[in-house]
C-alpha atoms as a PDB file:
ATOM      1  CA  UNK A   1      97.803  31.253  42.453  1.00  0.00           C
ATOM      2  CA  UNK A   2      94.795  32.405  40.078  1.00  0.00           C
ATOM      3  CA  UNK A   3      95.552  33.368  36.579  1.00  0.00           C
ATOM      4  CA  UNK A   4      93.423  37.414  35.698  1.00  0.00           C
ATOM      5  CA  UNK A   5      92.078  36.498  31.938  1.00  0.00           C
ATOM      6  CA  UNK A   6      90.877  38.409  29.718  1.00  0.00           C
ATOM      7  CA  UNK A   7      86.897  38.469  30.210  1.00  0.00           C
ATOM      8  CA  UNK A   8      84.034  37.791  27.237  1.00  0.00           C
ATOM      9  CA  UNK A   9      84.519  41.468  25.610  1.00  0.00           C
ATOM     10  CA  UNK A  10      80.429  41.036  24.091  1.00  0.00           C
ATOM     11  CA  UNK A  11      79.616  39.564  20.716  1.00  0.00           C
ATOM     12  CA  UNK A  12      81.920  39.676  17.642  1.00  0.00           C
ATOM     13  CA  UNK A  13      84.464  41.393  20.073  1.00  0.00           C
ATOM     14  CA  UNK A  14      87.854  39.100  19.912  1.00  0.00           C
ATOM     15  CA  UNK A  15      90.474  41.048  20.840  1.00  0.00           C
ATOM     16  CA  UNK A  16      90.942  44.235  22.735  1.00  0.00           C
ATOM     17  CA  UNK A  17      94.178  46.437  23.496  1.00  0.00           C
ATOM     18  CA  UNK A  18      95.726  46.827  27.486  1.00  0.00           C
ATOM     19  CA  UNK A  19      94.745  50.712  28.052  1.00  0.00           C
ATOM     20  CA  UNK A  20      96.315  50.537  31.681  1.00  0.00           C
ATOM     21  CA  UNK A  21      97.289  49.077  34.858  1.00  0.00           C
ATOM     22  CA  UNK A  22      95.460  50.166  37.526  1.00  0.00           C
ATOM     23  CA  UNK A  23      97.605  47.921  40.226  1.00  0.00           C
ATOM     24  CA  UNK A  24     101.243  47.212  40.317  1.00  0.00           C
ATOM     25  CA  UNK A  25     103.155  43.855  41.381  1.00  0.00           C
ATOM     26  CA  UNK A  26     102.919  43.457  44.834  1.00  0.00           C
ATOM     27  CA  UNK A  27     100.249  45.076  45.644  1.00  0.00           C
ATOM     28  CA  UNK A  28      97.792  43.580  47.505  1.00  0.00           C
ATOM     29  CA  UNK A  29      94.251  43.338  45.625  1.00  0.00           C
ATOM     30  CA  UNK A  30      90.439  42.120  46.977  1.00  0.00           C
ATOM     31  CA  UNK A  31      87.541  40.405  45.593  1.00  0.00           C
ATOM     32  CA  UNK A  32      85.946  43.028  42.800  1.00  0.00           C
ATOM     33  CA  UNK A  33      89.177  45.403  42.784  1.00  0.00           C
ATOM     34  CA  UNK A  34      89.700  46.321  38.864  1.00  0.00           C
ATOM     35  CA  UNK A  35      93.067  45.119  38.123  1.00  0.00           C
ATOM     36  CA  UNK A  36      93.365  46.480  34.184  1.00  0.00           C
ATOM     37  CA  UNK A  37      91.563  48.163  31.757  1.00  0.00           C
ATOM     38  CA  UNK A  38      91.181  46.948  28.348  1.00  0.00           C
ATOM     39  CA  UNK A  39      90.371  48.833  25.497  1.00  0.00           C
ATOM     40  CA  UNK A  40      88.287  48.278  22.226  1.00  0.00           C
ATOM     41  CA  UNK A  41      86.777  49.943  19.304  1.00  0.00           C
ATOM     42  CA  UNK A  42      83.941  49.995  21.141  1.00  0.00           C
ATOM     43  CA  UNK A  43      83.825  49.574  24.779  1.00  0.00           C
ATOM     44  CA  UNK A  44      86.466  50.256  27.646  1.00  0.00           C
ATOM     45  CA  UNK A  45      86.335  47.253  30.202  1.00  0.00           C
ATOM     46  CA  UNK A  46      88.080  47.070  33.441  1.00  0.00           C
ATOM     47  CA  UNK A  47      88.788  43.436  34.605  1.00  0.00           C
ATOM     48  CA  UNK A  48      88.055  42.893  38.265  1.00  0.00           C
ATOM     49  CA  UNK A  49      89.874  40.757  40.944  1.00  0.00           C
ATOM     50  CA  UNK A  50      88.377  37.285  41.666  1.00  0.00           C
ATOM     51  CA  UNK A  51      90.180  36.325  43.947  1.00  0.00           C
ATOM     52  CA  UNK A  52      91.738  38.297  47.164  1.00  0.00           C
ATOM     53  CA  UNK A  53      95.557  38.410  47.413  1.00  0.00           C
ATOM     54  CA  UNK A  54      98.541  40.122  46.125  1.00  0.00           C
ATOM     55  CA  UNK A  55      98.965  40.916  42.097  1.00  0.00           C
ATOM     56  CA  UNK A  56     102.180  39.003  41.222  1.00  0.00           C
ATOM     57  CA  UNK A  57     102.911  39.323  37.723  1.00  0.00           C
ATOM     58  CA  UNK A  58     101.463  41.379  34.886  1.00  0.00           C
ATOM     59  CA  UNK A  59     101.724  38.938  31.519  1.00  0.00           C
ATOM     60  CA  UNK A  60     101.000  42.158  29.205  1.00  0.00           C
ATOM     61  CA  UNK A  61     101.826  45.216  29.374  1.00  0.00           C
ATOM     62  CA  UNK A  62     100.187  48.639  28.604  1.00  0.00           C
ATOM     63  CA  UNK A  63      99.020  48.974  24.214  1.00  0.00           C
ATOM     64  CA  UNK A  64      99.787  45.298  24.225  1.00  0.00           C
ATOM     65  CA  UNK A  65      96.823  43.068  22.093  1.00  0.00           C
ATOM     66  CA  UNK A  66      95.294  40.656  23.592  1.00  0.00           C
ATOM     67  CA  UNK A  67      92.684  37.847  22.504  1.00  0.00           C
ATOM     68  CA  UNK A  68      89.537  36.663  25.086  1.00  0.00           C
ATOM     69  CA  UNK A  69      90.950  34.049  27.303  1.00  0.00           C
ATOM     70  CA  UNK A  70      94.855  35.442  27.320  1.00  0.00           C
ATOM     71  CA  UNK A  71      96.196  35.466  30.743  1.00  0.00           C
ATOM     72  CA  UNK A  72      96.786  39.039  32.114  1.00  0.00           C
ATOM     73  CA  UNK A  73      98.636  38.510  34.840  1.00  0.00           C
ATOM     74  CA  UNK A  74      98.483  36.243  38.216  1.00  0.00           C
ATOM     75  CA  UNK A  75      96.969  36.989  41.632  1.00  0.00           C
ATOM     76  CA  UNK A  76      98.501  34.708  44.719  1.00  0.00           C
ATOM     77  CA  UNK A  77      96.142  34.356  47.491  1.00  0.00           C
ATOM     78  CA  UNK A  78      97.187  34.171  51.313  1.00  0.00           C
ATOM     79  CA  UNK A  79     100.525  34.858  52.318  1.00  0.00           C
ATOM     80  CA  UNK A  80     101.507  39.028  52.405  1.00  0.00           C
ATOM     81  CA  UNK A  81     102.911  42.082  54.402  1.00  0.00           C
ATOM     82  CA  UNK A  82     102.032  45.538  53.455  1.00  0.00           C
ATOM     83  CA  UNK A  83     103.185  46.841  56.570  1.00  0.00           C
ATOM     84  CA  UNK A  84     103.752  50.621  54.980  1.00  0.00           C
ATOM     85  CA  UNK A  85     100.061  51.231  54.392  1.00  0.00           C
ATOM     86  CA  UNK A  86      98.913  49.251  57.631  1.00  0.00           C
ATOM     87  CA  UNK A  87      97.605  46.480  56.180  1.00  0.00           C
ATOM     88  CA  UNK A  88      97.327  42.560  57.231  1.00  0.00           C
ATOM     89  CA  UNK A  89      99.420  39.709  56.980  1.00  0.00           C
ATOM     90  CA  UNK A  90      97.684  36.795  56.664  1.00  0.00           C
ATOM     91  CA  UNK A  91      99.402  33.310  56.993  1.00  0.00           C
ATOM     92  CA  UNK A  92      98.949  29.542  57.102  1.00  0.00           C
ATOM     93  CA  UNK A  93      98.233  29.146  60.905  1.00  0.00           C
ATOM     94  CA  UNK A  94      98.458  25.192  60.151  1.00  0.00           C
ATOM     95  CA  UNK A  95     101.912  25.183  59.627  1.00  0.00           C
ATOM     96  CA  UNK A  96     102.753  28.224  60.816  1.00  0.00           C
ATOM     97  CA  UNK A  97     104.476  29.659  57.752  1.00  0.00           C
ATOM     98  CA  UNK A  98     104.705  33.554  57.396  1.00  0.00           C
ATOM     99  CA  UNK A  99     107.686  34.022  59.898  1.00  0.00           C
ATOM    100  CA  UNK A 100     109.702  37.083  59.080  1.00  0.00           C
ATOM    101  CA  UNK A 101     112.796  35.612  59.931  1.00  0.00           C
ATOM    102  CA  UNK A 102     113.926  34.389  63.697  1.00  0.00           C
ATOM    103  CA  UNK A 103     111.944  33.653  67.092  1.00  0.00           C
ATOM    104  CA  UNK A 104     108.513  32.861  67.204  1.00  0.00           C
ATOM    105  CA  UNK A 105     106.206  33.663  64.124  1.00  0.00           C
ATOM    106  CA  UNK A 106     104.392  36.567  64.723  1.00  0.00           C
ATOM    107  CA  UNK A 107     101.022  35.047  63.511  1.00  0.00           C
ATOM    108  CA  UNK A 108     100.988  32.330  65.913  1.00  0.00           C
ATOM    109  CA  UNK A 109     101.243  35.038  68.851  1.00  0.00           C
ATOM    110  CA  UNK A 110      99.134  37.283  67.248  1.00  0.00           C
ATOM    111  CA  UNK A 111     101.099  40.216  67.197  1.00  0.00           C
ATOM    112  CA  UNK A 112     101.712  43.205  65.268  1.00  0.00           C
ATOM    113  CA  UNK A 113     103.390  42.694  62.183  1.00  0.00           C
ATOM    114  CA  UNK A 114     105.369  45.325  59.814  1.00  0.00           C
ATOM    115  CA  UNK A 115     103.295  48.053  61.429  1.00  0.00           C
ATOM    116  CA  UNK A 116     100.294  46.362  60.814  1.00  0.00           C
ATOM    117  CA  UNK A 117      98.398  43.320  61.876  1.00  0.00           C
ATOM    118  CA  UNK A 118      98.520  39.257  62.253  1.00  0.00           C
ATOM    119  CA  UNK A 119      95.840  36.855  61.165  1.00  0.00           C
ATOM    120  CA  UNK A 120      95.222  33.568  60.629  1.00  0.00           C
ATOM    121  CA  UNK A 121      94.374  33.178  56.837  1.00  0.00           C
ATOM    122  CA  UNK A 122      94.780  29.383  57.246  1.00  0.00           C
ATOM    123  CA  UNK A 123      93.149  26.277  59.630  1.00  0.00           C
ATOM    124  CA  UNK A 124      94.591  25.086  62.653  1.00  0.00           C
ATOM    125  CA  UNK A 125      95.238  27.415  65.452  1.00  0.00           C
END
């Protein structure tokens, strides 16, 4: 789990005011996606995923103040289905966790999953 903080807003800039979510929880996020914007007297920023995963918690919410180096919310890498759009589900092939529940996990077979498809995120297979 990686901690979204807010970014160096430029010199003498402190504090700055959460314009927007541009993700909800649970969705899933990569490298580069912006996550937020932030809002100041004089600049609008919009804080980027650094990490690839799914957006678990949002700390602030929206016209909520917020310092440079306040946690935003919390991105957890690996483990996700997003089956209605298609997506992937990515799992730890080493230990095989990501089974939906009864039988053989899906991600050790390599089989569809949730309408979309199985990976190994992990080492070991």
């Amino acid at each position: 789990m990686s901690s979204i903080k807010v970014p160096p807003l430029g010199e003498s800039i402190v504090e700055a005011t959460v314009s927007r979510w541009l993700k909800k929880e649970g969705d899933v996020v990569a490298v580069g996606d912006s996550l937020v914007e932030l809002e100041t007297d004089k600049i609008t920023v919009e804080v980027p995923a650094l990490e690839a995963g799914t957006l678990t918690a949002r700390a602030k919410g929206e016209g909520d103040v917020v310092a440079v180096g306040d946690v935003l919310g919390e991105i957890a890498a690996g483990a996700n289905i997003n089956g209605a759009s298609g997506g992937q589900r990515t799992c730890d092939c080493a230990s095989g966790s990501g089974a939906s529940g009864g039988g053989a996990d899906p991600c050790r077979r390599g089989e569809g999953v949730a309408g979309g498809s199985a990976y190994c995120g992990g080492g070991g297979d």
